[in-house]
PDB file of N, CA and C in Angstrom:
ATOM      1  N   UNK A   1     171.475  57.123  60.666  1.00  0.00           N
ATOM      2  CA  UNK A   1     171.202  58.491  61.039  1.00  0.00           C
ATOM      3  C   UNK A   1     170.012  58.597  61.985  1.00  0.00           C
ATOM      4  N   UNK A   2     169.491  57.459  61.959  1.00  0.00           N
ATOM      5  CA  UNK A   2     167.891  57.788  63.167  1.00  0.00           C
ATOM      6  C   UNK A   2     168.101  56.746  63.977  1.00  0.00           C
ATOM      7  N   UNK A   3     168.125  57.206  64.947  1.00  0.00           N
ATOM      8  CA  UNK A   3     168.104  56.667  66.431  1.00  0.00           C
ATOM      9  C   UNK A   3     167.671  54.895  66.351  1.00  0.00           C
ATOM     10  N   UNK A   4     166.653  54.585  66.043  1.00  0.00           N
ATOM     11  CA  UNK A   4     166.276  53.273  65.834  1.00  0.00           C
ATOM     12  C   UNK A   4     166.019  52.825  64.239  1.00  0.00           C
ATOM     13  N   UNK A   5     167.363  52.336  63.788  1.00  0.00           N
ATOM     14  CA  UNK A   5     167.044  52.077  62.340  1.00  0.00           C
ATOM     15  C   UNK A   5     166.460  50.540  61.832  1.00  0.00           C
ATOM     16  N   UNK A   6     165.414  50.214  62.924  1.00  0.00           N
ATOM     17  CA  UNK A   6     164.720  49.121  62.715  1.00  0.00           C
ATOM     18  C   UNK A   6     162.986  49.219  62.998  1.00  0.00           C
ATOM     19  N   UNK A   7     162.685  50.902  63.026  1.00  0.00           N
ATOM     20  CA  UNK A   7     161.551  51.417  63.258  1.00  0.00           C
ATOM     21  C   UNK A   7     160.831  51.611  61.547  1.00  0.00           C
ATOM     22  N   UNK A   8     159.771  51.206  61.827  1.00  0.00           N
ATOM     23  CA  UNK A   8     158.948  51.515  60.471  1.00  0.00           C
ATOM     24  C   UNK A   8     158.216  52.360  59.473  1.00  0.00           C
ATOM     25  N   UNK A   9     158.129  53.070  58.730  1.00  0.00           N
ATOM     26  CA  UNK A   9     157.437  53.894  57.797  1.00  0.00           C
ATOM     27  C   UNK A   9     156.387  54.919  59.063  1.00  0.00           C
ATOM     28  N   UNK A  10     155.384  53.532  59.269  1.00  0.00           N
ATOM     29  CA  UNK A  10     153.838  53.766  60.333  1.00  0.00           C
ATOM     30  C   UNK A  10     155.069  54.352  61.917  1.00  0.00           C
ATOM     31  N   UNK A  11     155.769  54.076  62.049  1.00  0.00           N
ATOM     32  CA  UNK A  11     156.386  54.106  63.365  1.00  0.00           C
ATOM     33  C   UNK A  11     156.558  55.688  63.549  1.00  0.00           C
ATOM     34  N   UNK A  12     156.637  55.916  62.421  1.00  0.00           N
ATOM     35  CA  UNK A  12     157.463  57.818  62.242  1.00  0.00           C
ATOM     36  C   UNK A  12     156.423  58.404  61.716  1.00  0.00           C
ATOM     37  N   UNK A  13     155.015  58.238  61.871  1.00  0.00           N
ATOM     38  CA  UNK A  13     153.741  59.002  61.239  1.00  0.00           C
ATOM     39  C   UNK A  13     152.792  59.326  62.465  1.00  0.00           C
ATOM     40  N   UNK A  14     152.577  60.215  63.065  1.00  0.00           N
ATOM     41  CA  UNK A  14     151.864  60.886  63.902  1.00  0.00           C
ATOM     42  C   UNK A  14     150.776  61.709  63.480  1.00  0.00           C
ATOM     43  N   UNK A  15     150.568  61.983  62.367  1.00  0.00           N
ATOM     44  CA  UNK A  15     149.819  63.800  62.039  1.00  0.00           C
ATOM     45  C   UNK A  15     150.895  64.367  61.602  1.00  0.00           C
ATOM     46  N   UNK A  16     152.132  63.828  61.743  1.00  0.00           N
ATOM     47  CA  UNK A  16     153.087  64.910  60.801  1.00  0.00           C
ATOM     48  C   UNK A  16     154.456  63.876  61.049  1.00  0.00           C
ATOM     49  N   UNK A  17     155.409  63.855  60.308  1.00  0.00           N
ATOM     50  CA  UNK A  17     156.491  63.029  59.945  1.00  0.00           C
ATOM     51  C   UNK A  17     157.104  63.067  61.861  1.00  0.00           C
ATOM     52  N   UNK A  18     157.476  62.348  62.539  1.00  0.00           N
ATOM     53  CA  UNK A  18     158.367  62.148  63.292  1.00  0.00           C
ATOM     54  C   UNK A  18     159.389  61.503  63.292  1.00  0.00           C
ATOM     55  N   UNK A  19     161.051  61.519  63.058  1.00  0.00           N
ATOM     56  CA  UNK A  19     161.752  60.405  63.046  1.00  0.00           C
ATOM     57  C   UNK A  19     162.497  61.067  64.456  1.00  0.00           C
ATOM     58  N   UNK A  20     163.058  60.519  64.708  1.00  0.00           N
ATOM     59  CA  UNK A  20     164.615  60.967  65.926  1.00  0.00           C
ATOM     60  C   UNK A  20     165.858  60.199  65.251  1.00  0.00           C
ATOM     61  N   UNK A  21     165.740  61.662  65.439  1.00  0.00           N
ATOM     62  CA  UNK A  21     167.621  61.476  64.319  1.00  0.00           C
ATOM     63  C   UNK A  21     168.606  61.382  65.702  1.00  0.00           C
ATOM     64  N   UNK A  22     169.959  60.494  65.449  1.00  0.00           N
ATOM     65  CA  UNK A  22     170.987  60.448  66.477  1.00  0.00           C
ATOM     66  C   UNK A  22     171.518  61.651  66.850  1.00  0.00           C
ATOM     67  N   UNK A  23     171.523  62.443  65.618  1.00  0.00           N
ATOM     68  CA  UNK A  23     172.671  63.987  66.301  1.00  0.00           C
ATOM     69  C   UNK A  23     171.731  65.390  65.239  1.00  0.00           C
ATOM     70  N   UNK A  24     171.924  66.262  65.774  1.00  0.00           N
ATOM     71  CA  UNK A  24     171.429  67.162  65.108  1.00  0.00           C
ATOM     72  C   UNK A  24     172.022  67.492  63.573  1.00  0.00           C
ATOM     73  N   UNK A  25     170.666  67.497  62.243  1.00  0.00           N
ATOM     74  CA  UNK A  25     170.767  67.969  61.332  1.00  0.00           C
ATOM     75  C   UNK A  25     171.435  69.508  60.802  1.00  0.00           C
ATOM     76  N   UNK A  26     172.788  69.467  60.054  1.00  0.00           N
ATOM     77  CA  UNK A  26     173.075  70.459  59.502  1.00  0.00           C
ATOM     78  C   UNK A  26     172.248  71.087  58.650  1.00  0.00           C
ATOM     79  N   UNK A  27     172.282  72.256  58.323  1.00  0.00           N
ATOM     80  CA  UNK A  27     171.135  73.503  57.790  1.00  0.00           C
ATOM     81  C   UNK A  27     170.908  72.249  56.114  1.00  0.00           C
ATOM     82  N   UNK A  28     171.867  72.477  55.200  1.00  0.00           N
ATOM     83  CA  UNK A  28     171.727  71.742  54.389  1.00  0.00           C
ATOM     84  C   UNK A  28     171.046  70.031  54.374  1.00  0.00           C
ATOM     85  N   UNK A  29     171.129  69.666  55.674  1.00  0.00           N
ATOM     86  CA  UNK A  29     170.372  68.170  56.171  1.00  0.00           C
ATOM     87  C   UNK A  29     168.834  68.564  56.212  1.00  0.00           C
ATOM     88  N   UNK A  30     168.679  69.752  56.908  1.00  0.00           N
ATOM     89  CA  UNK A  30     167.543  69.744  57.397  1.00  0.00           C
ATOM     90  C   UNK A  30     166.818  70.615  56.412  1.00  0.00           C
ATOM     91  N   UNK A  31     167.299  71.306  55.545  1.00  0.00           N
ATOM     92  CA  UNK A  31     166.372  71.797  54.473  1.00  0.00           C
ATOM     93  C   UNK A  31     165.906  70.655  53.330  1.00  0.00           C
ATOM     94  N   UNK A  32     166.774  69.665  53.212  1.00  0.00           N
ATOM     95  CA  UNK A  32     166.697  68.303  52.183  1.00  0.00           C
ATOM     96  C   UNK A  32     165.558  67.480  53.147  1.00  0.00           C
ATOM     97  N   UNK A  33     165.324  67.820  54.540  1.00  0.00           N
ATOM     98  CA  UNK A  33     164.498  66.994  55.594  1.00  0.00           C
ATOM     99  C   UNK A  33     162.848  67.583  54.683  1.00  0.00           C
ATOM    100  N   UNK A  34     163.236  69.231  55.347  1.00  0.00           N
ATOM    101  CA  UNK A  34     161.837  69.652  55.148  1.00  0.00           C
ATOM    102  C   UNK A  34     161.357  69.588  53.460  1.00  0.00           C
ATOM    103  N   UNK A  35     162.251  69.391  52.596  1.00  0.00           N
ATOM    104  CA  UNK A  35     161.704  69.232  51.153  1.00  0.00           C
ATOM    105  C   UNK A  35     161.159  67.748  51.006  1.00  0.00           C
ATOM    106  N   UNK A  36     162.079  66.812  51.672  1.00  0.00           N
ATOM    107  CA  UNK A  36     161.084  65.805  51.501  1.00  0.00           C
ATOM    108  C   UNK A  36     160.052  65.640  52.300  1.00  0.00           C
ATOM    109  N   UNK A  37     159.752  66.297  53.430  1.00  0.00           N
ATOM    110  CA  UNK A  37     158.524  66.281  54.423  1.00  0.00           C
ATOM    111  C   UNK A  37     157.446  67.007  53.214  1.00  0.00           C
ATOM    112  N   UNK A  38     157.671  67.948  52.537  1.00  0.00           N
ATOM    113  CA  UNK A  38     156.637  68.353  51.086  1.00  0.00           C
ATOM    114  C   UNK A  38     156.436  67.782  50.304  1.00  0.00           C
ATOM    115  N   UNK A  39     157.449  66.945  49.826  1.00  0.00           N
ATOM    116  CA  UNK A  39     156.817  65.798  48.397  1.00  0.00           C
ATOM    117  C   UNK A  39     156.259  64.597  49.718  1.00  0.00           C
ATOM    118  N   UNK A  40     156.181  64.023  50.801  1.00  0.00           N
ATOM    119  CA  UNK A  40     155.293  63.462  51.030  1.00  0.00           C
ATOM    120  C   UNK A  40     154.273  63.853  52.171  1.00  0.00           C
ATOM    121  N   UNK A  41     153.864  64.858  51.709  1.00  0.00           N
ATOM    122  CA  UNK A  41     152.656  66.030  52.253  1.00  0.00           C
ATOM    123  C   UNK A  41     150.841  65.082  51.662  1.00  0.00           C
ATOM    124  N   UNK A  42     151.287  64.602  50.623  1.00  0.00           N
ATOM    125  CA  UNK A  42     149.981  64.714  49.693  1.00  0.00           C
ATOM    126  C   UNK A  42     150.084  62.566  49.680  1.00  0.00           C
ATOM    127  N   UNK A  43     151.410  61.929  50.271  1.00  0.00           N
ATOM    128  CA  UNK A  43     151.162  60.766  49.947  1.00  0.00           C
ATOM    129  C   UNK A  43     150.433  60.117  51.420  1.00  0.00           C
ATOM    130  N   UNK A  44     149.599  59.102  50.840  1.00  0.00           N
ATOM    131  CA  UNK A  44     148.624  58.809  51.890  1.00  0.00           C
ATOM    132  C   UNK A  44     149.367  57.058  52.393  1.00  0.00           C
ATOM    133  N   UNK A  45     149.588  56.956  53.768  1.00  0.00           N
ATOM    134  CA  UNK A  45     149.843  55.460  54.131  1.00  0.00           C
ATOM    135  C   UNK A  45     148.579  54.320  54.590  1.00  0.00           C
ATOM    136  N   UNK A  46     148.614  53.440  54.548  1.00  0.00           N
ATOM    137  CA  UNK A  46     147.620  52.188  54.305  1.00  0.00           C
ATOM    138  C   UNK A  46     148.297  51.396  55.779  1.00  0.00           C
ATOM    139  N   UNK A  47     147.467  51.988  56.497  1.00  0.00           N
ATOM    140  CA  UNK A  47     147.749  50.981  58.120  1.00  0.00           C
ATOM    141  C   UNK A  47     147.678  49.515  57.771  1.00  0.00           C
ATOM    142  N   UNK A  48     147.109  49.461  56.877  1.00  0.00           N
ATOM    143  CA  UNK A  48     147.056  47.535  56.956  1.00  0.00           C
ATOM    144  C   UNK A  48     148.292  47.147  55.913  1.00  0.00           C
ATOM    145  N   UNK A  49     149.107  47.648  55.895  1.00  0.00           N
ATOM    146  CA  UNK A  49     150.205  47.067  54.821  1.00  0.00           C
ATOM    147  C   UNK A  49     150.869  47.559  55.687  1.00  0.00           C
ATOM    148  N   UNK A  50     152.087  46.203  55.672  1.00  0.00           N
ATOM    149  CA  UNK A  50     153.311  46.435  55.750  1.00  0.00           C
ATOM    150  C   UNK A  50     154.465  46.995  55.202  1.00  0.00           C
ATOM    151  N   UNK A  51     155.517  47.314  55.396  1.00  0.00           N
ATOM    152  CA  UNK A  51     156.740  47.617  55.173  1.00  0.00           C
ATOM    153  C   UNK A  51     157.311  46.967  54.410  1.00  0.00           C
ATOM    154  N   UNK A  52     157.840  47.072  53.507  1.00  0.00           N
ATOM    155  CA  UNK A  52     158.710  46.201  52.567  1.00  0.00           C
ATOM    156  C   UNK A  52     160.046  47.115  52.014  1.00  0.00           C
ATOM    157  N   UNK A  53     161.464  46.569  52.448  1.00  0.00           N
ATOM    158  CA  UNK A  53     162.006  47.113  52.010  1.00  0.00           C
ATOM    159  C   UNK A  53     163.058  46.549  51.033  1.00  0.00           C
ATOM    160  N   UNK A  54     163.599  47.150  49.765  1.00  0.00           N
ATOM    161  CA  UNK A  54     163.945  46.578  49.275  1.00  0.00           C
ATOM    162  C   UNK A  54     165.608  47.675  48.166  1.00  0.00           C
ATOM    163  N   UNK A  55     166.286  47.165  48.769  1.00  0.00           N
ATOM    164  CA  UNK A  55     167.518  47.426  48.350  1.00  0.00           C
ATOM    165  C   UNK A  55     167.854  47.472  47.007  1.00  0.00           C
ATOM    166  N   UNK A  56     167.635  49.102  45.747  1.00  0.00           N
ATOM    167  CA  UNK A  56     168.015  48.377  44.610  1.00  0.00           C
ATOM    168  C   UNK A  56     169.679  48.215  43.786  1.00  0.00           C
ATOM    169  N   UNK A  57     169.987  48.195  44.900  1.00  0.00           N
ATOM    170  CA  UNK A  57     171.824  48.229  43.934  1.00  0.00           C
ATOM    171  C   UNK A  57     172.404  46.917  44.420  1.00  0.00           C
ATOM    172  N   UNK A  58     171.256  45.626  44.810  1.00  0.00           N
ATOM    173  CA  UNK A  58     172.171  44.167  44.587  1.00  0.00           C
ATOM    174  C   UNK A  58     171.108  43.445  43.563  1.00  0.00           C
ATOM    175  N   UNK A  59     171.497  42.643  43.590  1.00  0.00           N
ATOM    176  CA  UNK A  59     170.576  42.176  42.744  1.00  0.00           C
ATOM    177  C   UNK A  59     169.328  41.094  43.339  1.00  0.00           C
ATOM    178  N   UNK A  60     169.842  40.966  44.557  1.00  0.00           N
ATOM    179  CA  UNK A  60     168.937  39.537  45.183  1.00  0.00           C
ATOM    180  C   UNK A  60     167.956  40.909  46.051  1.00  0.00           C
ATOM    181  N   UNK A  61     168.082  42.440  45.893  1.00  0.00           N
ATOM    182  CA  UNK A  61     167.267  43.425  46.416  1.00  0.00           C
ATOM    183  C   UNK A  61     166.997  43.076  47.845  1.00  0.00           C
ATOM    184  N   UNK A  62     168.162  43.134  48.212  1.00  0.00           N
ATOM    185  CA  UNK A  62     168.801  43.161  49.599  1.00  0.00           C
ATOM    186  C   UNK A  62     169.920  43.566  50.074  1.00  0.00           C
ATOM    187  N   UNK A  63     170.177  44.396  51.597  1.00  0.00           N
ATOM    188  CA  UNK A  63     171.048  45.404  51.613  1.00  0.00           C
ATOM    189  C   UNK A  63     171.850  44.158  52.845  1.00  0.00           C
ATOM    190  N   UNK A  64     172.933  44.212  53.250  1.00  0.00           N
ATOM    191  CA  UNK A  64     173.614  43.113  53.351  1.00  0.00           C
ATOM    192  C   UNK A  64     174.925  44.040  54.533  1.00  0.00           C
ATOM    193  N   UNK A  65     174.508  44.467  56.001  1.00  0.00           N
ATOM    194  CA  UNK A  65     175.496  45.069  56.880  1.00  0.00           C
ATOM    195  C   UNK A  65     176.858  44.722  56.680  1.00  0.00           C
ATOM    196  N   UNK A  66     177.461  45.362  56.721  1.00  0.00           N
ATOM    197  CA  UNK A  66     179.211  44.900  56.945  1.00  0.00           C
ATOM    198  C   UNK A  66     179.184  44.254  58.434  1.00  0.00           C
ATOM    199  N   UNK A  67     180.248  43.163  58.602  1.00  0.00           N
ATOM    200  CA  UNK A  67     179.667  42.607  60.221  1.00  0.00           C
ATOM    201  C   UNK A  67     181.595  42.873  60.258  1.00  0.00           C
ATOM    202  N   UNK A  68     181.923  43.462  61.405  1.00  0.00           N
ATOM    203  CA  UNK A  68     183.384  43.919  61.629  1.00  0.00           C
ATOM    204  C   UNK A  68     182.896  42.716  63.138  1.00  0.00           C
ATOM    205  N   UNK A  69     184.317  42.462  63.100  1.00  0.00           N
ATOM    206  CA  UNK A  69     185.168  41.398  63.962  1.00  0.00           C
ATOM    207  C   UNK A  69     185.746  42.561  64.854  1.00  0.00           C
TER     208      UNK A  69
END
């Protein structure tokens, strides 16, 4: 759904959330946008840490692309 889905947490933090989404958010997208832009209103990010992401519905907590032929 966002334009570069290999951009990071720090990548989309300006002074206020930035992502670029591929196509414009439906009303229901973008009200679920701005509710979570409020629950992380108050969380603070740590420039010196990295990104870690971690997939929890395999078990090796890794998300695994479909690769089409």
């Amino acid at each position: 759904m966002v334009r570069d889905p290999e951009c990071y947490v720090y990548d989309c933090w300006v002074e206020d959330w930035y992502i670029d989404f591929r196509r414009p958010l439906s009303v229901p997208e973008f009200e679920r946008w701005k509710a979570l832009q409020d629950e992380l209103a108050n969380v603070v990010l740590d420039s010196d840490s990295h990104d870690v992401v971690i997939w929890a519905l395999e078990k090796e907590k890794a998300f695994h692309y479909p690769i089409s032929i």
